[in-house]
N, C-alpha and C. Protein backbone atom coordinates (compact mmCIF):
# COMPACT_ATOMS: atom_id res chain seq x y z
N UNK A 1 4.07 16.55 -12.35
CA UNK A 1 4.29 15.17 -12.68
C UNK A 1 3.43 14.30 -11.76
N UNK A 2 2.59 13.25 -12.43
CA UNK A 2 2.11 12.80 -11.62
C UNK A 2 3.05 11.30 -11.20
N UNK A 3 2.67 11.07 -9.78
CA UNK A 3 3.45 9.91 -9.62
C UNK A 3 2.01 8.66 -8.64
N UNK A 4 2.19 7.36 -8.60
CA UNK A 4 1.38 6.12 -8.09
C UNK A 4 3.04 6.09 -6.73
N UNK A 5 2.14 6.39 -5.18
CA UNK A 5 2.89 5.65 -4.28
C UNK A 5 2.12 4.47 -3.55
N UNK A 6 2.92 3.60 -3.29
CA UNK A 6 2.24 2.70 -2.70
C UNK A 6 2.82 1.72 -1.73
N UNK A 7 1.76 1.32 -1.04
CA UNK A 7 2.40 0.43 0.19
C UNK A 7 1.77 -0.94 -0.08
N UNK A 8 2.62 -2.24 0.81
CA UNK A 8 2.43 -2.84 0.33
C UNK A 8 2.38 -4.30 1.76
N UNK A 9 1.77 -4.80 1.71
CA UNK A 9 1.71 -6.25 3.06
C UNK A 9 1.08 -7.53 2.64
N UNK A 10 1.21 -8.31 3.50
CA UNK A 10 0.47 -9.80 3.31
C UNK A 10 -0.57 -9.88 4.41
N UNK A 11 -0.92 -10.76 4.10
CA UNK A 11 -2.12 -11.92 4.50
C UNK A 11 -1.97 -11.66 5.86
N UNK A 12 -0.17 -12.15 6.15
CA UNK A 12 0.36 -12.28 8.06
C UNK A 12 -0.20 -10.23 8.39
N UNK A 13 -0.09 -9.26 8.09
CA UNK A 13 0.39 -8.47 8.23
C UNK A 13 -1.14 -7.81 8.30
N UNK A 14 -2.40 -8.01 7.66
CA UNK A 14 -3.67 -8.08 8.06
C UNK A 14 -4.33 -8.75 9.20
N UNK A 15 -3.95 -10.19 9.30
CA UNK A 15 -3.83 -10.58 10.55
C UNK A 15 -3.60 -9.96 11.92
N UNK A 16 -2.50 -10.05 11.79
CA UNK A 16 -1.80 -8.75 12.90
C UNK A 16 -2.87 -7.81 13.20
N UNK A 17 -3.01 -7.09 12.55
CA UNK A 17 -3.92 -5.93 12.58
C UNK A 17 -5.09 -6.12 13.17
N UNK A 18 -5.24 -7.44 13.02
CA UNK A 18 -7.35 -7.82 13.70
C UNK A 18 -6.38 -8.61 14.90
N UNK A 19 -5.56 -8.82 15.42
CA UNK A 19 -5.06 -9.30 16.71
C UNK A 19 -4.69 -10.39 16.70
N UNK A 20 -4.35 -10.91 15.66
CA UNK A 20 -3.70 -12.38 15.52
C UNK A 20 -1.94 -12.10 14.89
N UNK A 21 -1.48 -12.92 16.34
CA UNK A 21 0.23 -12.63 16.15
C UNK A 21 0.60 -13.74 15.20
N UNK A 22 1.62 -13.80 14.75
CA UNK A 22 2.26 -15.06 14.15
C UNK A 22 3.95 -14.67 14.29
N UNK A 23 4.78 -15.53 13.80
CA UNK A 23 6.06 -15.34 13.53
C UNK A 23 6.25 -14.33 13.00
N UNK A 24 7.03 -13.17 13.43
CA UNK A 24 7.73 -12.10 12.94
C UNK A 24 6.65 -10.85 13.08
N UNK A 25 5.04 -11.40 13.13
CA UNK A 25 3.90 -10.41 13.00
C UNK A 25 3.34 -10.03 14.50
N UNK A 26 4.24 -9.27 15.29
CA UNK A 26 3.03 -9.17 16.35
C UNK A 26 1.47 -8.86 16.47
N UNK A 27 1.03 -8.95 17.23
CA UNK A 27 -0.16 -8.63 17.21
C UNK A 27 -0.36 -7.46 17.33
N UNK A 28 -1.43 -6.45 16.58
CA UNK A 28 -1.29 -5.34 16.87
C UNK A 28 -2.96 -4.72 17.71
N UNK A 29 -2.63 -3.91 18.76
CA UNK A 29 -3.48 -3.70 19.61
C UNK A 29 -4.67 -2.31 19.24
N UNK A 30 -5.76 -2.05 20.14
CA UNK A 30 -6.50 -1.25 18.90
C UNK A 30 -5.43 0.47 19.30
N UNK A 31 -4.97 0.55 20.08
CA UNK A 31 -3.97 1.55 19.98
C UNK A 31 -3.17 2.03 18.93
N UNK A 32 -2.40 0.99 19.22
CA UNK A 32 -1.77 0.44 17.42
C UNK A 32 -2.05 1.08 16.18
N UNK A 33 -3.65 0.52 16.51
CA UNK A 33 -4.11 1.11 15.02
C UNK A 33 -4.60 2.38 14.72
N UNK A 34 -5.03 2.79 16.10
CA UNK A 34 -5.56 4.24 16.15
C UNK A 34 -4.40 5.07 15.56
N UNK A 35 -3.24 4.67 16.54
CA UNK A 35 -1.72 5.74 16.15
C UNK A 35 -1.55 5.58 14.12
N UNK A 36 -2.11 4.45 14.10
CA UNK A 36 -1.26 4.14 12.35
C UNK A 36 -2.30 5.04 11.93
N UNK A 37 -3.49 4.55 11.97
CA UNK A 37 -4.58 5.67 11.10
C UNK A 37 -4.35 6.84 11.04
N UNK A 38 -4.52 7.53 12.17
CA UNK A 38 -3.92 9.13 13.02
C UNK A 38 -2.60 9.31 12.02
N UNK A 39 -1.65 8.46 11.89
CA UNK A 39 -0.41 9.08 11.18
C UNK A 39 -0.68 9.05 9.53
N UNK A 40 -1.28 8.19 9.09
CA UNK A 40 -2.04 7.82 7.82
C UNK A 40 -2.73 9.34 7.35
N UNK A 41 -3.63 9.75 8.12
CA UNK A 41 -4.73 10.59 7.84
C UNK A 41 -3.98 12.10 8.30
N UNK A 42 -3.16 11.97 9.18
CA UNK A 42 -2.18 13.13 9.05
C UNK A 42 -1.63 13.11 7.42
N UNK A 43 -0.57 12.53 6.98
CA UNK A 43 -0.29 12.45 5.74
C UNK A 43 -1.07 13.08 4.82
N UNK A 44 -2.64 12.14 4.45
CA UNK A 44 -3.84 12.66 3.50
C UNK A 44 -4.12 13.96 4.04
N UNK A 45 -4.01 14.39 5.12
CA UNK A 45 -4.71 16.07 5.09
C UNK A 45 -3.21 16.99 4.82
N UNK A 46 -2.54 16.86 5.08
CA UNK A 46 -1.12 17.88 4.74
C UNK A 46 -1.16 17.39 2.82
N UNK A 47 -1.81 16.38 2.41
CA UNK A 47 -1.62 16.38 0.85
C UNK A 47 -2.73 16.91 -0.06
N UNK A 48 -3.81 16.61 1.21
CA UNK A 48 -5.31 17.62 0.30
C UNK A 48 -5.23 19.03 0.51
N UNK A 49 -4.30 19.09 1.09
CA UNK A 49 -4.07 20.78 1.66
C UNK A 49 -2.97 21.56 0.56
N UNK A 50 -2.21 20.73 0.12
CA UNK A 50 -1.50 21.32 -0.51
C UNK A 50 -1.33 21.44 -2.21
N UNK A 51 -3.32 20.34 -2.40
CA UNK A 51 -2.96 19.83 -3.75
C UNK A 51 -2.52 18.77 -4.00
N UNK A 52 -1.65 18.14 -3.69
CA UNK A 52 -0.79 17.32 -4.51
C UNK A 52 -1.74 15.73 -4.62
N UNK A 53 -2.48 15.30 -4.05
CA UNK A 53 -2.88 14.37 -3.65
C UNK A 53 -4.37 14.30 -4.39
N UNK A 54 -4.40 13.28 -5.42
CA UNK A 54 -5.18 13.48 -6.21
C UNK A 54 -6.42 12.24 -5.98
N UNK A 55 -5.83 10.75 -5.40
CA UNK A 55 -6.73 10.11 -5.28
C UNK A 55 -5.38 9.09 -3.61
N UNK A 56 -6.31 8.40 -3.06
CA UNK A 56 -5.70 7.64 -2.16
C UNK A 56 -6.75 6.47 -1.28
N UNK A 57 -6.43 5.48 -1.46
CA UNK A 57 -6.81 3.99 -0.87
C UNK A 57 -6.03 2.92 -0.20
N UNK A 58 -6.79 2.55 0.83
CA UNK A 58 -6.50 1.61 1.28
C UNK A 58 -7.00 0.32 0.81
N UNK A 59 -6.92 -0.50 0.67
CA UNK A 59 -7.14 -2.07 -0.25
C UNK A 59 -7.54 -3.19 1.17
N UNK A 60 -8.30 -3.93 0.70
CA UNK A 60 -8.86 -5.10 1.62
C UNK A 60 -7.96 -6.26 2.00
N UNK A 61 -7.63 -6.64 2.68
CA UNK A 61 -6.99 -8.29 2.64
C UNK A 61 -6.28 -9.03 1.48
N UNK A 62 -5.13 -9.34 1.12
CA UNK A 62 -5.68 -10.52 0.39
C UNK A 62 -6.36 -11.53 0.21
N UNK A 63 -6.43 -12.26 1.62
CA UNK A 63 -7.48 -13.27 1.33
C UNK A 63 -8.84 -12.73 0.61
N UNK A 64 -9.43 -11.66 0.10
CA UNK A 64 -10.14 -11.20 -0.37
C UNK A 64 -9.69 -10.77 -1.60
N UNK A 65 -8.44 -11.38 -2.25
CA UNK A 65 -8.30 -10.84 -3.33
C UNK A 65 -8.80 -12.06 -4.50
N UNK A 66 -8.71 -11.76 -5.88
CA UNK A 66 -9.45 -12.10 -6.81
C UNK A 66 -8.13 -12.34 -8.00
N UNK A 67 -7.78 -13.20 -8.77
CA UNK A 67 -6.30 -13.37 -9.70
C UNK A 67 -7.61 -13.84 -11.03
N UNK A 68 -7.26 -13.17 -11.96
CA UNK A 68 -7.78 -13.80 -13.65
C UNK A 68 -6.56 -13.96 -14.21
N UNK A 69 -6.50 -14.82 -14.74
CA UNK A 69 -5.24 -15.21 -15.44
C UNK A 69 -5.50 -16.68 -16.60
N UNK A 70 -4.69 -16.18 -17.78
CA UNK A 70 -5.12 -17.21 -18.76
C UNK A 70 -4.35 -18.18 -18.48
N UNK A 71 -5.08 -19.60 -19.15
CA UNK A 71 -4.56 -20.98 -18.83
C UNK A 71 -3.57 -20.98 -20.11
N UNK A 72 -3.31 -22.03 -20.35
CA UNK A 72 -2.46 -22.41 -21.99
C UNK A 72 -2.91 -22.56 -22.85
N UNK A 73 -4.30 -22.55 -23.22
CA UNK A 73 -4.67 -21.98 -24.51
C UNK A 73 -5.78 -20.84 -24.37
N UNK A 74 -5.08 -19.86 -23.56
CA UNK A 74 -5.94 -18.53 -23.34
C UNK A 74 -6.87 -18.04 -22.39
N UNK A 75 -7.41 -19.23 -22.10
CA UNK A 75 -9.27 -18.93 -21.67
C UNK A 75 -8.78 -18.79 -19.85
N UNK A 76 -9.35 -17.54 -19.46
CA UNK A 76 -9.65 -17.19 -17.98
C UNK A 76 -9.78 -18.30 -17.33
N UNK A 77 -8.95 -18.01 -15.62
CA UNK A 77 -9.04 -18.64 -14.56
C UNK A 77 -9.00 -18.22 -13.78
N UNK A 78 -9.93 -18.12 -13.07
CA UNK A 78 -10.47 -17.55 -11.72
C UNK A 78 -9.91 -18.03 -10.56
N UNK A 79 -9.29 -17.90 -9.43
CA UNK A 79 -8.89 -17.96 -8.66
C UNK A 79 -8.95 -16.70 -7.69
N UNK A 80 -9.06 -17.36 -6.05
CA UNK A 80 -9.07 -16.93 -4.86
C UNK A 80 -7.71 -16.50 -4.07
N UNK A 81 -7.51 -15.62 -3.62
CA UNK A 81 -5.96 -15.32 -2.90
C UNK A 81 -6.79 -15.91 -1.71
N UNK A 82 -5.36 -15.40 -0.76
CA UNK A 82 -3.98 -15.71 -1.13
C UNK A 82 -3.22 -16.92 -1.59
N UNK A 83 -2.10 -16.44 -2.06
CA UNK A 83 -1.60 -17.77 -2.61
C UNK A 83 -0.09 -18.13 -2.42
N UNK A 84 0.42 -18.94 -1.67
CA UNK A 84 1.77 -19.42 -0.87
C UNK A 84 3.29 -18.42 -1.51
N UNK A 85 2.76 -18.49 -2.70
CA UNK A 85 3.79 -18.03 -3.58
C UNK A 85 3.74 -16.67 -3.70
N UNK A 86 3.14 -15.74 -3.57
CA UNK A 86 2.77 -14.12 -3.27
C UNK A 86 2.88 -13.90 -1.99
N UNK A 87 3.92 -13.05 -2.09
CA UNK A 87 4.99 -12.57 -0.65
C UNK A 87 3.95 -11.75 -0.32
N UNK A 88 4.11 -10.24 -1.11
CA UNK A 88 3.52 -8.87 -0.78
C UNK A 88 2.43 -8.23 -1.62
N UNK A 89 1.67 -8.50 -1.19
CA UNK A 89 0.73 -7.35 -2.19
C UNK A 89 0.45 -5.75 -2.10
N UNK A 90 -0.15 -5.18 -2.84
CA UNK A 90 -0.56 -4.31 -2.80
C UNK A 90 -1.44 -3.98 -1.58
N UNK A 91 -1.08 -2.70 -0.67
CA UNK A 91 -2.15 -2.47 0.74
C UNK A 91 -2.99 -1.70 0.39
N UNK A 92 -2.03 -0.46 -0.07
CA UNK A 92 -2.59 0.97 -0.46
C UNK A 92 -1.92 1.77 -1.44
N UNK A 93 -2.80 3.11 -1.63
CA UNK A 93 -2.28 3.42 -2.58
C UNK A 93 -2.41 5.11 -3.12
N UNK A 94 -1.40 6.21 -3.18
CA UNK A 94 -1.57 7.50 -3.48
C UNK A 94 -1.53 8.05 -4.86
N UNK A 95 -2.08 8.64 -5.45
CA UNK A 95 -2.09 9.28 -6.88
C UNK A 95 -1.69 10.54 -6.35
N UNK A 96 -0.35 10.64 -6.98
CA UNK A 96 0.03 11.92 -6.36
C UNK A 96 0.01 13.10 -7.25
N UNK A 97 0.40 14.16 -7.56
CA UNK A 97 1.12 14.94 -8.51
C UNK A 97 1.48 16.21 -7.81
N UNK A 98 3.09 15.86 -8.15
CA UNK A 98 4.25 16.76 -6.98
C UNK A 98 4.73 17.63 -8.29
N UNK A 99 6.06 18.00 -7.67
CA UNK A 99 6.97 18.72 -8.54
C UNK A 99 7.59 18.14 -9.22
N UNK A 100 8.21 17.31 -8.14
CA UNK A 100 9.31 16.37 -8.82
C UNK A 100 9.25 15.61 -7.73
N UNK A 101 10.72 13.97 -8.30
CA UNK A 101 10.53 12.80 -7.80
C UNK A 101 11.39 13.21 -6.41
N UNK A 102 11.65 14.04 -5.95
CA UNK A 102 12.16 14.11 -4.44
C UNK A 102 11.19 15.08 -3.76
N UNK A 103 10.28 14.97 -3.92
CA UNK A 103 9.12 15.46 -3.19
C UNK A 103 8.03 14.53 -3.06
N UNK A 104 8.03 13.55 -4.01
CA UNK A 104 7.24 12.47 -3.95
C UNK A 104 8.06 11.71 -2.79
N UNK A 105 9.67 11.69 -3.10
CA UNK A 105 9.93 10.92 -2.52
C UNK A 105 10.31 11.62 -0.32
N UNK A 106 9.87 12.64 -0.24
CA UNK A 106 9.84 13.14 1.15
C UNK A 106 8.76 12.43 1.56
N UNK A 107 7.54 12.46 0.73
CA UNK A 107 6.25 12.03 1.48
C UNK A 107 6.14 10.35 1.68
N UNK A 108 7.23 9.96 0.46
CA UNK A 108 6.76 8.11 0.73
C UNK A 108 7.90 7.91 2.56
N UNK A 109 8.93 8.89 2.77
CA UNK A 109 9.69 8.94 3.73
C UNK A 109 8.70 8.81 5.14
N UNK A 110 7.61 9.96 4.82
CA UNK A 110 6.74 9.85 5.89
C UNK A 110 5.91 9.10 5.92
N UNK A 111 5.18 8.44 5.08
CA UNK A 111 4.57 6.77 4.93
C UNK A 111 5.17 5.92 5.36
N UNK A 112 6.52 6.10 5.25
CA UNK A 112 7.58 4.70 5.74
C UNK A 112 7.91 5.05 7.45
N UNK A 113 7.71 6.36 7.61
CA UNK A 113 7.85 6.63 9.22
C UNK A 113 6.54 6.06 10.09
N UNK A 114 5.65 5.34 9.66
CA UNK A 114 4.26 4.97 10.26
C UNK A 114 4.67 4.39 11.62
N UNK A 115 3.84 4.25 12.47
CA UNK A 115 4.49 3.67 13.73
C UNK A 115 3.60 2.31 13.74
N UNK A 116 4.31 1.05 14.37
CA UNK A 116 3.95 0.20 14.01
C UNK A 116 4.58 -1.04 15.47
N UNK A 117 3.71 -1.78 15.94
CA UNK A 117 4.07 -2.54 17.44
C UNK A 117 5.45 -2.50 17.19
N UNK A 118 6.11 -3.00 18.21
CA UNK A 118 7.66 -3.37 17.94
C UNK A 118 7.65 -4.72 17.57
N UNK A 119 8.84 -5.63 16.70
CA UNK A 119 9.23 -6.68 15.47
C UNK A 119 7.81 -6.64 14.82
N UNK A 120 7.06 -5.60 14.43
CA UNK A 120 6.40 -5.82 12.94
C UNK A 120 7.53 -5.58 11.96
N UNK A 121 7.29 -5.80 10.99
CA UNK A 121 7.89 -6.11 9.53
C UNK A 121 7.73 -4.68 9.09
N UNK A 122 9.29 -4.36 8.25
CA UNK A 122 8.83 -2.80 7.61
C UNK A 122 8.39 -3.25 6.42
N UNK A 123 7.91 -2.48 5.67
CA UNK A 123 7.38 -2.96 3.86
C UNK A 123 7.78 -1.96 3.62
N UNK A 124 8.12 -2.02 2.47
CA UNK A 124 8.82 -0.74 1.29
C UNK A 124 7.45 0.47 0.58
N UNK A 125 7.98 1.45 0.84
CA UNK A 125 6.82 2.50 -0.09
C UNK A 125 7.08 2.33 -1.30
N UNK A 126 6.66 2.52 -2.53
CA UNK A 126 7.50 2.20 -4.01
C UNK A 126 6.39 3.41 -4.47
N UNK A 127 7.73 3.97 -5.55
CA UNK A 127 7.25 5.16 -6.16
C UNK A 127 7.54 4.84 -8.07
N UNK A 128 5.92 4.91 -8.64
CA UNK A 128 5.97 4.98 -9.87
C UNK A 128 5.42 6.46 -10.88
N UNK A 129 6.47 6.90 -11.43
CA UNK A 129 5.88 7.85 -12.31
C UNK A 129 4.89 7.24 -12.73
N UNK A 130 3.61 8.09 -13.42
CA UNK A 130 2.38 7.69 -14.09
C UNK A 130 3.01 8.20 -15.57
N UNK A 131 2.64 7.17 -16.75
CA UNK A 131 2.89 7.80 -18.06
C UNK A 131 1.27 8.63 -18.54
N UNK A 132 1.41 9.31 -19.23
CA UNK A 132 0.39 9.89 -19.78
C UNK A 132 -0.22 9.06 -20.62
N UNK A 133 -1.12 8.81 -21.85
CA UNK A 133 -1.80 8.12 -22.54
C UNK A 133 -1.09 7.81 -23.79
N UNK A 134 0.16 8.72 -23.86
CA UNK A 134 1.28 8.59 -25.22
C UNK A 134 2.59 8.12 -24.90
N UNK A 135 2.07 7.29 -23.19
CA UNK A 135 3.74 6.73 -23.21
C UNK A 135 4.22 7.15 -22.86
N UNK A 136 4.17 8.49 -22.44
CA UNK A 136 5.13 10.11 -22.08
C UNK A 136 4.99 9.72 -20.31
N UNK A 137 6.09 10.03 -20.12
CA UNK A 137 5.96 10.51 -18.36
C UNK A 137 4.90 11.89 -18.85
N UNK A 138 4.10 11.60 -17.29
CA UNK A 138 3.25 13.37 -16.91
C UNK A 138 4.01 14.08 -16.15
């Protein structure tokens, strides 16, 4: 079965990461990030090792993100993130294909174990079956 896991942060939470603290976001130091990567890339090699792990990304900023969306009578609008009203976006992201959904769900356990400064913000892993091309779960 294949399953989409994914993680998910803001704007504050990229910040952080390049060394800018804010409310609730400490700053995170290049230690910090070494340990997150290191635990990150632990993950990807125990999943290329075993198969299951079919594609996996990390995603840019939002402020680097891009929204198309139709106006009221249809026609595209382009717009720049971020935007006040979008909590969490998309960070990253695993194409998995496990056994089943409690094996998907051991590994989003260890995604969610990432180590991270102390009062950073946790974000949720979220696990979606992939349907096949007929609608069908794979």
């Amino acid at each position: 079965m294949k399953y989409l896991m994914m993680v998910t942060g803001t704007q504050l939470d990229y910040e952080a990461m390049a060394g800018k603290a804010s409310e609730g976001n400490p700053a995170w130091g290049e230690k910090d990030i070494q340990t997150m990567f290191a635990h990150m890339q632990k993950i990807n090699d125990d999943l290329a090792e075993t198969g299951e792990m079919l594609a996996g990304e990390g995603l840019a900023e939002p402020a680097k993100t891009r929204f198309v969306t139709p106006d009221a009578e249809g026609r595209p609008v382009i717009s720049d993130g971020p935007y006040g009203e979008t909590k969490e976006l998309l960070a990253g992201f695993w194409i998995l294909e496990c056994e089943n959904l409690d094996r998907v769900t051991e590994i989003a356990k260890r995604v969610a174990e990432c180590p991270a400064p102390a009062g950073a913000p946790a974000r949720p892993v979220v696990i979606r079956p992939i349907l096949d091309s007929g609608g069908d779960l794979c």
